[in-house]
N, C-alpha and C. Protein backbone atom coordinates (compact mmCIF):
# COMPACT_ATOMS: atom_id res chain seq x y z
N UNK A 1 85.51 90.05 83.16
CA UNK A 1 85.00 91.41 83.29
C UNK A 1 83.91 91.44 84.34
N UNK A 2 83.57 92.51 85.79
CA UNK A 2 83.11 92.58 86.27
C UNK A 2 82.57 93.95 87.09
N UNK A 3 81.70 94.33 86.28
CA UNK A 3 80.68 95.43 87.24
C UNK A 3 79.97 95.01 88.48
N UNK A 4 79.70 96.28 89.05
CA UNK A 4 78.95 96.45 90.57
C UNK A 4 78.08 97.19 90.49
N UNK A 5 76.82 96.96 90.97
CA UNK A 5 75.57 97.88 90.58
C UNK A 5 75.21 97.75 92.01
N UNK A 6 74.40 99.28 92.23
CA UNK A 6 73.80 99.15 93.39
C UNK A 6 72.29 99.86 93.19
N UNK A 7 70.98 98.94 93.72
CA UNK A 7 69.85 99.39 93.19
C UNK A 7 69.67 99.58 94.89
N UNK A 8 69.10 100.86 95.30
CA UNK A 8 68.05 101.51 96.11
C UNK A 8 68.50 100.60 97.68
N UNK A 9 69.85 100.62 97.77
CA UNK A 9 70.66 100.42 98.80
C UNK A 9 70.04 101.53 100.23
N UNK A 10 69.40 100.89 101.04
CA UNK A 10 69.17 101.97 101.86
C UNK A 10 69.31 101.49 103.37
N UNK A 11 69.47 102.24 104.59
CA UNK A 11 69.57 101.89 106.37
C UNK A 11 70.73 101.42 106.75
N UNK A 12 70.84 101.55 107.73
CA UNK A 12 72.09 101.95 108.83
C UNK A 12 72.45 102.94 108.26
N UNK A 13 72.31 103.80 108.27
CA UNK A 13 72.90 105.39 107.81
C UNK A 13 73.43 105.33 106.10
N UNK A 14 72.65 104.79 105.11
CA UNK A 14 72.96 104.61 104.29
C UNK A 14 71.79 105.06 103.05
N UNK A 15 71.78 106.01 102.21
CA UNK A 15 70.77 106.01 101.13
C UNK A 15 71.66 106.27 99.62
N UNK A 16 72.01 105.15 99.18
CA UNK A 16 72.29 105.10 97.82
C UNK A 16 71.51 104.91 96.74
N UNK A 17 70.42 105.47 96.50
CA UNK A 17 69.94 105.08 95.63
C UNK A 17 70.11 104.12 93.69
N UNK A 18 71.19 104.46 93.57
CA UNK A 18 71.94 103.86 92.53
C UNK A 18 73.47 103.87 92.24
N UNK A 19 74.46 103.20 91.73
CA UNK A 19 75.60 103.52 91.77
C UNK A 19 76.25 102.54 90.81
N UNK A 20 77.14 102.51 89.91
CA UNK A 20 77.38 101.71 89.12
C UNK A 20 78.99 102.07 88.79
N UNK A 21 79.71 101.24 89.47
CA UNK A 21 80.84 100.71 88.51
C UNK A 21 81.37 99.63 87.65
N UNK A 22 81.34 99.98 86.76
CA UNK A 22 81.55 99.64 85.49
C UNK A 22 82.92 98.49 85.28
N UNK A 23 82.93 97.52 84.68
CA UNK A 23 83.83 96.37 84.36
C UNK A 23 85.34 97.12 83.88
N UNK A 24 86.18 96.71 84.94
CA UNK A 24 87.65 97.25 84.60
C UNK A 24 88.12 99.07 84.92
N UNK A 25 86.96 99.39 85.30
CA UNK A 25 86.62 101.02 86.03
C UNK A 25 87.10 101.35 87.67
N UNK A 26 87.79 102.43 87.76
CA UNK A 26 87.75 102.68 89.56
C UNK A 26 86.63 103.65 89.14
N UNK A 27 85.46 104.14 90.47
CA UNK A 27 85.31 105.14 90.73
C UNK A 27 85.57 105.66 92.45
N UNK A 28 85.21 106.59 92.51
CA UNK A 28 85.93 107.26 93.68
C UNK A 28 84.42 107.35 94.35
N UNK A 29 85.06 107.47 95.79
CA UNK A 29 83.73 107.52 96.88
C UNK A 29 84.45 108.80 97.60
N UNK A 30 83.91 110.23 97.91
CA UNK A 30 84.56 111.08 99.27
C UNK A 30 83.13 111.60 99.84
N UNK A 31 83.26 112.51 100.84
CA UNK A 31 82.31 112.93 101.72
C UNK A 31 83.32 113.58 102.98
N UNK A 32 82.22 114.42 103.63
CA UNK A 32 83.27 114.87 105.06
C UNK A 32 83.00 113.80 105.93
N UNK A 33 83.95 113.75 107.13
CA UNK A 33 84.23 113.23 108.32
C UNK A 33 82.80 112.04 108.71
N UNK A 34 82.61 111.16 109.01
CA UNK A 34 81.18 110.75 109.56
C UNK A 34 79.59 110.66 108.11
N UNK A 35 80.28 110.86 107.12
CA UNK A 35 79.01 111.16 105.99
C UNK A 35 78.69 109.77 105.56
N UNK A 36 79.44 108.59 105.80
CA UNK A 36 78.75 107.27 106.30
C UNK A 36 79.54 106.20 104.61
N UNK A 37 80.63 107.06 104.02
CA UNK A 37 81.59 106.42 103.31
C UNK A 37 81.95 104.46 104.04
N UNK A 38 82.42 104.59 105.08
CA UNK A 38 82.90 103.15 105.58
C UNK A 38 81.51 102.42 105.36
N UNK A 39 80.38 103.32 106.37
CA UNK A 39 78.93 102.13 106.32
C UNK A 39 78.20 101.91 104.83
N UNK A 40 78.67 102.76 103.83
CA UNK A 40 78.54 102.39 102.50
C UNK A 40 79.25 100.61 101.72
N UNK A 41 80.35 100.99 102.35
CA UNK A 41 81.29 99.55 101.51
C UNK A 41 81.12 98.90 102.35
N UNK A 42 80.63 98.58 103.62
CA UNK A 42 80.27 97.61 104.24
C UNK A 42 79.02 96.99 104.08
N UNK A 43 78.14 98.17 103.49
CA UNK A 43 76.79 97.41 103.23
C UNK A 43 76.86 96.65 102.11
N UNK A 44 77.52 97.75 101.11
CA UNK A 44 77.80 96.87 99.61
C UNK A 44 78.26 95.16 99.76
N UNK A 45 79.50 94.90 101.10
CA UNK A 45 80.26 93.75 101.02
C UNK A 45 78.98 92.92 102.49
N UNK A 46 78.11 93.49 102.34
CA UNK A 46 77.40 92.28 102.71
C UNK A 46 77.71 92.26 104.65
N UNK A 47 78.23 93.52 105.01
CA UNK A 47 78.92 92.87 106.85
C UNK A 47 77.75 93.81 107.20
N UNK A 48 76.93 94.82 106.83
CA UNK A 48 75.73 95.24 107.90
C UNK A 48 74.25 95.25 106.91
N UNK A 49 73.86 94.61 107.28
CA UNK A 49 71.75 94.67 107.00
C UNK A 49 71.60 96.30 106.08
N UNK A 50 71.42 95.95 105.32
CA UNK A 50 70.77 96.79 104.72
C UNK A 50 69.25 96.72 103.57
N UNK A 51 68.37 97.31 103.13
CA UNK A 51 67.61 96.96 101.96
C UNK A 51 68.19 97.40 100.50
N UNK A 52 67.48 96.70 99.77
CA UNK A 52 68.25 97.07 98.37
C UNK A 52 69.06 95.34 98.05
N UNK A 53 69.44 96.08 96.90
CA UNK A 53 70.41 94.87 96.00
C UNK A 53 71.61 95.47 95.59
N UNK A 54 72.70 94.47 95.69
CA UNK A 54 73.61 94.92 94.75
C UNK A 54 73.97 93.88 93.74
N UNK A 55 74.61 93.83 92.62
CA UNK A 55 74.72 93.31 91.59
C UNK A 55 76.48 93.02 91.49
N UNK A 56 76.71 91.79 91.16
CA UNK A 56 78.06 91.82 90.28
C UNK A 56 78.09 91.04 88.93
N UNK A 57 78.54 92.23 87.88
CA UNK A 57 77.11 91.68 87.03
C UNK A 57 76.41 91.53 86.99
N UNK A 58 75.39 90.47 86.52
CA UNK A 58 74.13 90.04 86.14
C UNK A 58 73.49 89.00 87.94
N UNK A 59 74.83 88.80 88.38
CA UNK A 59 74.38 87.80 89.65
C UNK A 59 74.06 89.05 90.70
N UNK A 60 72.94 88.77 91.44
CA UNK A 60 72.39 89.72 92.29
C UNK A 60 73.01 89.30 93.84
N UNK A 61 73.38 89.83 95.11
CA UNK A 61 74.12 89.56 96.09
C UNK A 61 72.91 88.35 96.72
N UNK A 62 71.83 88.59 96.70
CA UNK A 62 71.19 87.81 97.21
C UNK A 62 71.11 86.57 97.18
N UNK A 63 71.53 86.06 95.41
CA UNK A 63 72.24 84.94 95.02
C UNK A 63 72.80 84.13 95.58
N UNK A 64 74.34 84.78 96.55
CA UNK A 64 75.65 84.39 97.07
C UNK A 64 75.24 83.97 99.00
N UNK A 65 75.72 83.29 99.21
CA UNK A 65 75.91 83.49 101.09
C UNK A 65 76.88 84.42 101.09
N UNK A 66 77.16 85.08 102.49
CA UNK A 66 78.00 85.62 102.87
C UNK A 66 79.33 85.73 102.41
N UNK A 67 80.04 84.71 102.74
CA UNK A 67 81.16 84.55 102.46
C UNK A 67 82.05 84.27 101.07
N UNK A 68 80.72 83.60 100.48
CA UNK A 68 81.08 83.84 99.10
C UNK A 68 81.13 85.02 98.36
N UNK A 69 79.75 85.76 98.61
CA UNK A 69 80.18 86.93 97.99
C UNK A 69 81.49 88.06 98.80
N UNK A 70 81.77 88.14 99.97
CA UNK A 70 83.10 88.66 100.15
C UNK A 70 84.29 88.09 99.59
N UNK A 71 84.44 87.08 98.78
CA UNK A 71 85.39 86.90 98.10
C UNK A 71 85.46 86.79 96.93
N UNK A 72 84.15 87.44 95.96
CA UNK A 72 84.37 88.18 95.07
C UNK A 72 84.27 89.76 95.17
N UNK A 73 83.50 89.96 96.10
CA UNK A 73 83.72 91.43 96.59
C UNK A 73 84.73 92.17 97.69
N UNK A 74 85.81 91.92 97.35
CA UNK A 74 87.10 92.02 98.19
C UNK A 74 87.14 93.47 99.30
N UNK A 75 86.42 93.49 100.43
CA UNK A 75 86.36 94.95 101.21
C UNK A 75 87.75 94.76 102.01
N UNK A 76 88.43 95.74 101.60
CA UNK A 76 89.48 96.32 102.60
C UNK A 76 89.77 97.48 103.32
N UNK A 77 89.38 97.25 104.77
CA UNK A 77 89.35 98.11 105.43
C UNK A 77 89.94 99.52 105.44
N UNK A 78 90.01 100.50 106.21
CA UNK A 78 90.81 101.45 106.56
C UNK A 78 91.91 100.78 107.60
N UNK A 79 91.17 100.31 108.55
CA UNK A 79 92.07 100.17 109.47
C UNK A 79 92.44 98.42 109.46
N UNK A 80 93.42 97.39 109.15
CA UNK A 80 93.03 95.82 108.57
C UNK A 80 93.51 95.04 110.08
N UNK A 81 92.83 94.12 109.65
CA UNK A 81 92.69 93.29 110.94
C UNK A 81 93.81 91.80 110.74
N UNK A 82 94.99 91.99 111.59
CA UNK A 82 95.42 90.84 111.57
C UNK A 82 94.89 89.76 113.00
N UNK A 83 95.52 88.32 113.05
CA UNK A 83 94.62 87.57 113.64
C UNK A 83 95.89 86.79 113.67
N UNK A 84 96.80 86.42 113.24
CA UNK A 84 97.37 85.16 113.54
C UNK A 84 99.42 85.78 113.73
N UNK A 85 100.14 84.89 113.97
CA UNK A 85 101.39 85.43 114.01
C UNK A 85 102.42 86.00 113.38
N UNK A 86 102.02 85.13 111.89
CA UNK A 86 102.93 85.63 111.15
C UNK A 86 102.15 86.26 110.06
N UNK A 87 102.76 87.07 108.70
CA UNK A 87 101.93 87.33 107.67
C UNK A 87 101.52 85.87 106.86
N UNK A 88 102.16 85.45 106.32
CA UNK A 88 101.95 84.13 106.03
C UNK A 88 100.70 83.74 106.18
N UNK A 89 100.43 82.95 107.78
CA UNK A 89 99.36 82.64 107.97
C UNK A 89 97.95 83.13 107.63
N UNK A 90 98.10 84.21 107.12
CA UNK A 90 96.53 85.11 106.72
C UNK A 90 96.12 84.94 105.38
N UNK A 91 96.61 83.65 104.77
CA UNK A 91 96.21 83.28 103.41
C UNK A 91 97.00 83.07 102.50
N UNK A 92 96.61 81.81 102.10
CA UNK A 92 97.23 80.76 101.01
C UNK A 92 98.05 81.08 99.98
N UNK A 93 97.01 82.15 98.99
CA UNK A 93 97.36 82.49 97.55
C UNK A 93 98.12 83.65 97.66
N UNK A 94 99.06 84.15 98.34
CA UNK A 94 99.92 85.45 98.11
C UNK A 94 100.55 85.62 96.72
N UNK A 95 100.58 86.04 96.21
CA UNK A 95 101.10 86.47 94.69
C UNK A 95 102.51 86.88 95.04
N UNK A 96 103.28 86.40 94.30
CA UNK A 96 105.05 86.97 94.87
C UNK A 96 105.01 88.52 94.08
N UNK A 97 104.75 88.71 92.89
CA UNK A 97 104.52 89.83 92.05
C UNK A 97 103.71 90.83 92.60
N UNK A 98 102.64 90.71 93.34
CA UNK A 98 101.92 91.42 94.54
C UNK A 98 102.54 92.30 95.58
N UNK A 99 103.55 91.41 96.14
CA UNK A 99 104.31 91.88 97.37
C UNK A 99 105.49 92.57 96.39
N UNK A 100 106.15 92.25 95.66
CA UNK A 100 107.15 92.80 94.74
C UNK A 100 106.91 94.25 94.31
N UNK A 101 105.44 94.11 94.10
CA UNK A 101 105.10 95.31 93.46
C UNK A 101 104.63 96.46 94.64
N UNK A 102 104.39 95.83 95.87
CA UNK A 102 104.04 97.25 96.72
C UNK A 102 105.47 97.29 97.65
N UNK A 103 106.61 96.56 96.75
CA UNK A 103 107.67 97.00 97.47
C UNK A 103 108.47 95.75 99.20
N UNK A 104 108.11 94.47 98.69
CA UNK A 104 108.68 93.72 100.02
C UNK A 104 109.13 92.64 99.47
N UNK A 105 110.19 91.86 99.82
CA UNK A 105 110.80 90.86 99.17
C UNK A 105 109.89 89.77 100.17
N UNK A 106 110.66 88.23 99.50
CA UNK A 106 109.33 87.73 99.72
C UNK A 106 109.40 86.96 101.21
N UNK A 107 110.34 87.25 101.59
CA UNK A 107 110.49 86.48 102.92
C UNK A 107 109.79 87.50 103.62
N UNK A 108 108.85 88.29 103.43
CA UNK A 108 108.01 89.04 104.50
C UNK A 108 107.20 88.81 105.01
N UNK A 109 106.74 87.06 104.17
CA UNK A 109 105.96 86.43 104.76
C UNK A 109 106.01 85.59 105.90
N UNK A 110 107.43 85.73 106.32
CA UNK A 110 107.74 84.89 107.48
C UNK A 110 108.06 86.22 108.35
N UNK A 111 107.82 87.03 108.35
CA UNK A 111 107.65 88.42 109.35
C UNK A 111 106.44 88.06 110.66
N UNK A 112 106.95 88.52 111.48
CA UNK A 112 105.86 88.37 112.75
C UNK A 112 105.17 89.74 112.29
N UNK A 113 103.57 89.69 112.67
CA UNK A 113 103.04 90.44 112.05
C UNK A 113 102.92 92.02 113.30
N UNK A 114 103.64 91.48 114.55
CA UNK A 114 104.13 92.80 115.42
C UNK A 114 105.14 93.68 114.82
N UNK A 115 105.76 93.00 113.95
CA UNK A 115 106.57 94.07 113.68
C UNK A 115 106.51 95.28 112.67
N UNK A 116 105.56 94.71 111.96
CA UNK A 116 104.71 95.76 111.25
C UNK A 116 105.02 97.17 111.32
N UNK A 117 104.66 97.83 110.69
CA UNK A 117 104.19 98.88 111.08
C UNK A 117 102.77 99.69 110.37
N UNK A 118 102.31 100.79 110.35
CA UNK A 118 101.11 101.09 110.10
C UNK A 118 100.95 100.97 108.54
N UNK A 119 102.08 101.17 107.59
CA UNK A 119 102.00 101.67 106.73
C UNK A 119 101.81 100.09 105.94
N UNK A 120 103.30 99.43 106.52
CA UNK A 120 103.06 98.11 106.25
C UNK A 120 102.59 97.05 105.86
N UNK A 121 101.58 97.69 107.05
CA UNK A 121 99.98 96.31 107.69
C UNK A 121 99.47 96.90 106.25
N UNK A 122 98.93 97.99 106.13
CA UNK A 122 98.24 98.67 104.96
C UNK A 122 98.20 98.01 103.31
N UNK A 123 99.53 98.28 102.54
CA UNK A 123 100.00 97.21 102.00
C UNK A 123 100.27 96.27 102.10
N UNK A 124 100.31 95.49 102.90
CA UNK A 124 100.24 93.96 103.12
C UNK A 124 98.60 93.52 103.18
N UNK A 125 97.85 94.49 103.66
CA UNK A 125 96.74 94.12 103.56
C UNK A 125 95.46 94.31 102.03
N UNK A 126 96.37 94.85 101.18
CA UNK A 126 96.16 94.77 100.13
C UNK A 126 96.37 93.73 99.15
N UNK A 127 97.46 93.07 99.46
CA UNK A 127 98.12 91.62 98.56
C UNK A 127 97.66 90.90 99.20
N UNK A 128 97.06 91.32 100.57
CA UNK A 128 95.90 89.73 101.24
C UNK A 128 94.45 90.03 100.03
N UNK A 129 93.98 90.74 100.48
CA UNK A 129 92.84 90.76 99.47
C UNK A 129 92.91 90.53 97.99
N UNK A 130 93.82 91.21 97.36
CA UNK A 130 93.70 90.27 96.27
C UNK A 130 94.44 88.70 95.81
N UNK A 131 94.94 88.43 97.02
CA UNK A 131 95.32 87.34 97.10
C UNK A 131 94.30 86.16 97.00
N UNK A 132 92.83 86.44 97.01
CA UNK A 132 91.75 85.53 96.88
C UNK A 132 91.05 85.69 95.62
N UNK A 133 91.50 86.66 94.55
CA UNK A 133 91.27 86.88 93.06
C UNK A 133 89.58 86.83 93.10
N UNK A 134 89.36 88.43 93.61
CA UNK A 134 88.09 89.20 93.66
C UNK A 134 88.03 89.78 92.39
N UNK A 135 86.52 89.57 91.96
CA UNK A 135 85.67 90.26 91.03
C UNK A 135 86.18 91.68 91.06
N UNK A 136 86.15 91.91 92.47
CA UNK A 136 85.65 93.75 92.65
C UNK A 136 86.75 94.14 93.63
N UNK A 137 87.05 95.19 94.18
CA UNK A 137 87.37 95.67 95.40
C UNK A 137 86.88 97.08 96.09
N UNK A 138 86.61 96.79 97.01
CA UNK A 138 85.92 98.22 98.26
C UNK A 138 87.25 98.68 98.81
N UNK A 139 87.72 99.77 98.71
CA UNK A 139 89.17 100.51 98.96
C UNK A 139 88.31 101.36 99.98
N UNK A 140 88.55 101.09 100.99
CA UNK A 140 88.63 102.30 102.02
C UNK A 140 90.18 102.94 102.79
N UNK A 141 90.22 104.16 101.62
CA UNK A 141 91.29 104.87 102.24
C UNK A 141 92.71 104.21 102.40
N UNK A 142 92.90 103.46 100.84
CA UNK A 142 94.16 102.45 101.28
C UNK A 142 95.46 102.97 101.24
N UNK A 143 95.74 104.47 101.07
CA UNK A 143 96.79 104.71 100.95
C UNK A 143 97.01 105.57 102.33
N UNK A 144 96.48 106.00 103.08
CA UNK A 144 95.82 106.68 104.26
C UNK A 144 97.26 107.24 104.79
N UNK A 145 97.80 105.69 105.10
CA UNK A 145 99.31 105.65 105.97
C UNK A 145 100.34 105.97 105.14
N UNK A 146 100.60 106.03 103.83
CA UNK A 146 101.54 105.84 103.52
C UNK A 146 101.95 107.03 102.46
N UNK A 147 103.39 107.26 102.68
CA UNK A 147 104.18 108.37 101.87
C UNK A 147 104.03 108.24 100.58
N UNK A 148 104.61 108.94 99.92
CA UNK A 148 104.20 109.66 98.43
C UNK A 148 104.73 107.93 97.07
N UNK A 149 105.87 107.65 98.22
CA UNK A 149 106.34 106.28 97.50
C UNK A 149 105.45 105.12 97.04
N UNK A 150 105.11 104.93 98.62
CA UNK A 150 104.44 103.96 98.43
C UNK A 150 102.66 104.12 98.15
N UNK A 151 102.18 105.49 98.21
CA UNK A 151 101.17 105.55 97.57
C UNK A 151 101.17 105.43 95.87
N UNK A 152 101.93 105.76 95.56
CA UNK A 152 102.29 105.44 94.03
C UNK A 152 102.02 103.90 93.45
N UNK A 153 102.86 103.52 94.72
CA UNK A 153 103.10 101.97 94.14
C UNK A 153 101.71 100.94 94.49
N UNK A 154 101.09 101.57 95.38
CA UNK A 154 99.50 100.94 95.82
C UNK A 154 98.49 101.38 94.39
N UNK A 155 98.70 102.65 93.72
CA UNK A 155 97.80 102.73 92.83
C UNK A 155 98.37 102.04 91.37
N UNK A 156 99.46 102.12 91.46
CA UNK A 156 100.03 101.56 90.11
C UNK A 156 99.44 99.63 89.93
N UNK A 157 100.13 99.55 91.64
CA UNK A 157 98.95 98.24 91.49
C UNK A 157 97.50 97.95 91.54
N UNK A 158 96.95 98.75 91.51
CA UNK A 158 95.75 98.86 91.73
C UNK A 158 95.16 98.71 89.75
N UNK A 159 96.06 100.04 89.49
CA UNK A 159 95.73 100.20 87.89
C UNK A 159 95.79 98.92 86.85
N UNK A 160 97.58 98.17 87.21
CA UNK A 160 97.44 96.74 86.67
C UNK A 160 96.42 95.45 87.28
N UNK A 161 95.99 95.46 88.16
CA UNK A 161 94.89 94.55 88.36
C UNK A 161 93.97 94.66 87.76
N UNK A 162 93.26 96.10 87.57
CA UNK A 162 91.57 96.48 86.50
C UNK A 162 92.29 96.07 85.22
N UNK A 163 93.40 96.39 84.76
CA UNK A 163 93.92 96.08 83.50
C UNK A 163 93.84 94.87 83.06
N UNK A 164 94.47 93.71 84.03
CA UNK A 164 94.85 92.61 83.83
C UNK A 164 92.92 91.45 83.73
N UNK A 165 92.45 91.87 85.04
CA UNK A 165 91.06 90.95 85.39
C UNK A 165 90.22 92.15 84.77
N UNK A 166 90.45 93.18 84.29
CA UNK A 166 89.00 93.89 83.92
C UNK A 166 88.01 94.20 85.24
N UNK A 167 88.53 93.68 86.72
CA UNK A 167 87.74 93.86 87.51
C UNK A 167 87.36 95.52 87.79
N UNK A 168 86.70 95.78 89.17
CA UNK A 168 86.24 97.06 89.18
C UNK A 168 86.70 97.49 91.24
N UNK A 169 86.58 98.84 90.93
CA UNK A 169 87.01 99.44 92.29
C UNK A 169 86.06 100.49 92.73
N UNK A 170 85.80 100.36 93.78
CA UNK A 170 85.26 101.66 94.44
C UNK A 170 85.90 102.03 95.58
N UNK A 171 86.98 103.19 95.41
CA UNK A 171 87.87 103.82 96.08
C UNK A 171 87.70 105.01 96.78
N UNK A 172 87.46 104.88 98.23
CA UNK A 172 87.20 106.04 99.12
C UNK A 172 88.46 106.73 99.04
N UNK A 173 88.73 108.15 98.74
CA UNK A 173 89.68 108.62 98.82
C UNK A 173 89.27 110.51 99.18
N UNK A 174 90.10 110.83 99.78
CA UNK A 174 89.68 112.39 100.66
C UNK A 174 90.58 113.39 99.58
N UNK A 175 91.36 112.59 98.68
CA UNK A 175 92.44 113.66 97.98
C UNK A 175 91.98 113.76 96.52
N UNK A 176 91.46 115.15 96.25
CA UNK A 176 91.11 115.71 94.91
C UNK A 176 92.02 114.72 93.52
N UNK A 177 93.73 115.24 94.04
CA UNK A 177 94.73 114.68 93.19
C UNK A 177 94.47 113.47 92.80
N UNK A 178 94.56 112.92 93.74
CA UNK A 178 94.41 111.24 93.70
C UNK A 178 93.31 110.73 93.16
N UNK A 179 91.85 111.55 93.53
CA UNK A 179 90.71 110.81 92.74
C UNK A 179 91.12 111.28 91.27
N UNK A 180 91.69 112.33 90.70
CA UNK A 180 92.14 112.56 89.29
C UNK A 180 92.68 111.60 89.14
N UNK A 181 93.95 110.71 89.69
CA UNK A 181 94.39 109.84 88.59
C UNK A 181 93.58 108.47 88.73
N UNK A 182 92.93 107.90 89.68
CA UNK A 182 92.68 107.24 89.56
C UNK A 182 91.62 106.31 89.26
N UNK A 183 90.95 107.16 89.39
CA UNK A 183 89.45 106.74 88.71
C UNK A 183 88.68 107.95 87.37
N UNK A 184 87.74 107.31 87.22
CA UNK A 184 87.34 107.95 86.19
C UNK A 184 85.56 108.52 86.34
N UNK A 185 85.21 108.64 87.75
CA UNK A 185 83.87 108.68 87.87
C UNK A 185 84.32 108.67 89.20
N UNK A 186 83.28 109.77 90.31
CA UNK A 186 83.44 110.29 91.58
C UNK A 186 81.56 110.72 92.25
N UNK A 187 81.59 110.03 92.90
CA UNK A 187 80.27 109.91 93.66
C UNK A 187 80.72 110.83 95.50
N UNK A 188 79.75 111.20 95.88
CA UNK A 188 79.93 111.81 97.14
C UNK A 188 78.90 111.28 98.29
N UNK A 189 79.44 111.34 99.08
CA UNK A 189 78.42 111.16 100.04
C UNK A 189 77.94 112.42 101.33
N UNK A 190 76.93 112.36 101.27
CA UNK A 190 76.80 113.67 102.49
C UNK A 190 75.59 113.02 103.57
N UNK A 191 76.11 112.60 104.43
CA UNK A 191 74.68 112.81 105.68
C UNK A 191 74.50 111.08 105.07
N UNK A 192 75.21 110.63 104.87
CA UNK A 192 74.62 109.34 104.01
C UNK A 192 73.49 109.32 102.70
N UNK A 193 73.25 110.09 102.14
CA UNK A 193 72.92 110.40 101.09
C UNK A 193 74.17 110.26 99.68
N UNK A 194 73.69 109.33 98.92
CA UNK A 194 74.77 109.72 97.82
C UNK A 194 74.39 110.12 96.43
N UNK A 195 75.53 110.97 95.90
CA UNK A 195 74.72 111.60 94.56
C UNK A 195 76.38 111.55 93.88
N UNK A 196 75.98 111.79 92.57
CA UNK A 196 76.81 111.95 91.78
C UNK A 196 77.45 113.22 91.73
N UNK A 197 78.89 113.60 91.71
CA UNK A 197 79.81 114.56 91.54
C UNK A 197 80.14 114.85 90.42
N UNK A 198 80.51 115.89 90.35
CA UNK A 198 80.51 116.94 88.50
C UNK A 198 81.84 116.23 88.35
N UNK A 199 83.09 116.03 89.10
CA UNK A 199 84.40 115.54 88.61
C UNK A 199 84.46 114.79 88.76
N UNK A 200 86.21 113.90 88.29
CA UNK A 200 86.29 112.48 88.26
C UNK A 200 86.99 112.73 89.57
């Protein structure tokens, strides 16, 4: 079981004063255009300077180096970054049930990763991240690219992972609908300021 706390998180365009998701919980992150959602989960996962603490659990980030704590704090981009030729190569632990479940048989791992496409990279870049069996995950906008199908099948997996590890999510998402099913607690951001929202 694993919560994320954030105490008095503040700079680079960032003032969170508190924020807490809860062990086995999504909550939802929205805001308009530029309201500083991405520089939020980046500060949380430790890639820009900020003041403040964040917590997973009881261990405080300050605790961890870098790299350790990004691999219990799993940030996945909006836009994901491949680096090498094939999918394969981008990490060890792929889960066959992972890829099964957002829909690719398993030889997709011997796919050149040009052939991709947007929606693809997207889900594939989801079974990379939890392919390193994170505490937490930072969702920025993971369904962004993809049709009604396969957004289904990104949250359904999303839902059995909090189920299974009890872990926790904080899911940027721009769609009312979607923050209804999938989380249970909805924070906003404006101007980089964040406050709590009346809905889930």
């Amino acid at each position: 079981m694993s919560s994320l706390r954030i105490e008095r998180l503040t700079g680079n365009g960032v003032d969170a004063p508190e924020l807490l998701v809860a062990a086995g919980c999504c909550t939802a992150l929205s805001g308009p255009s530029g309201s500083g959602k991405t520089l939020l989960l980046r500060a949380i996962a430790d890639l820009d300077e900020t003041a403040g603490e964040v917590w997973l659990d009881d261990r405080p980030r300050s605790g961890f180096s870098g790299p350790q704590w990004r691999r219990e704090v799993g940030y996945l981009a909006a836009e994901s970054h491949w680096w090498a030729e094939s999918v394969r190569e981008h990490a060890s632990g792929w889960r066959p049930s992972d890829l099964q479940a957002l829909g690719f048989d398993p030889d997709v791992l011997d796919w050149k990763v040009r052939r991709l496409s947007s929606g693809e990279r997207q889900r594939l870049a989801l079974a990379r991240a939890l392919s390193l069996a994170p505490a937490a995950l930072l969702l920025d906008e993971p369904t962004a690219n993809l049709d009604q199908h396969n957004t289904a099948r990104v949250e359904q997996l999303i839902a059995d992972w909090r189920q299974q590890t009890s872990g926790c999510v904080l899911w940027v998402s721009h769609d009312p609908a979607q923050r209804a099913r999938v989380a249970s607690a909805h924070y906003r951001l404006n101007a980089g300021h964040l406050v709590a929202a009346d809905d889930a």
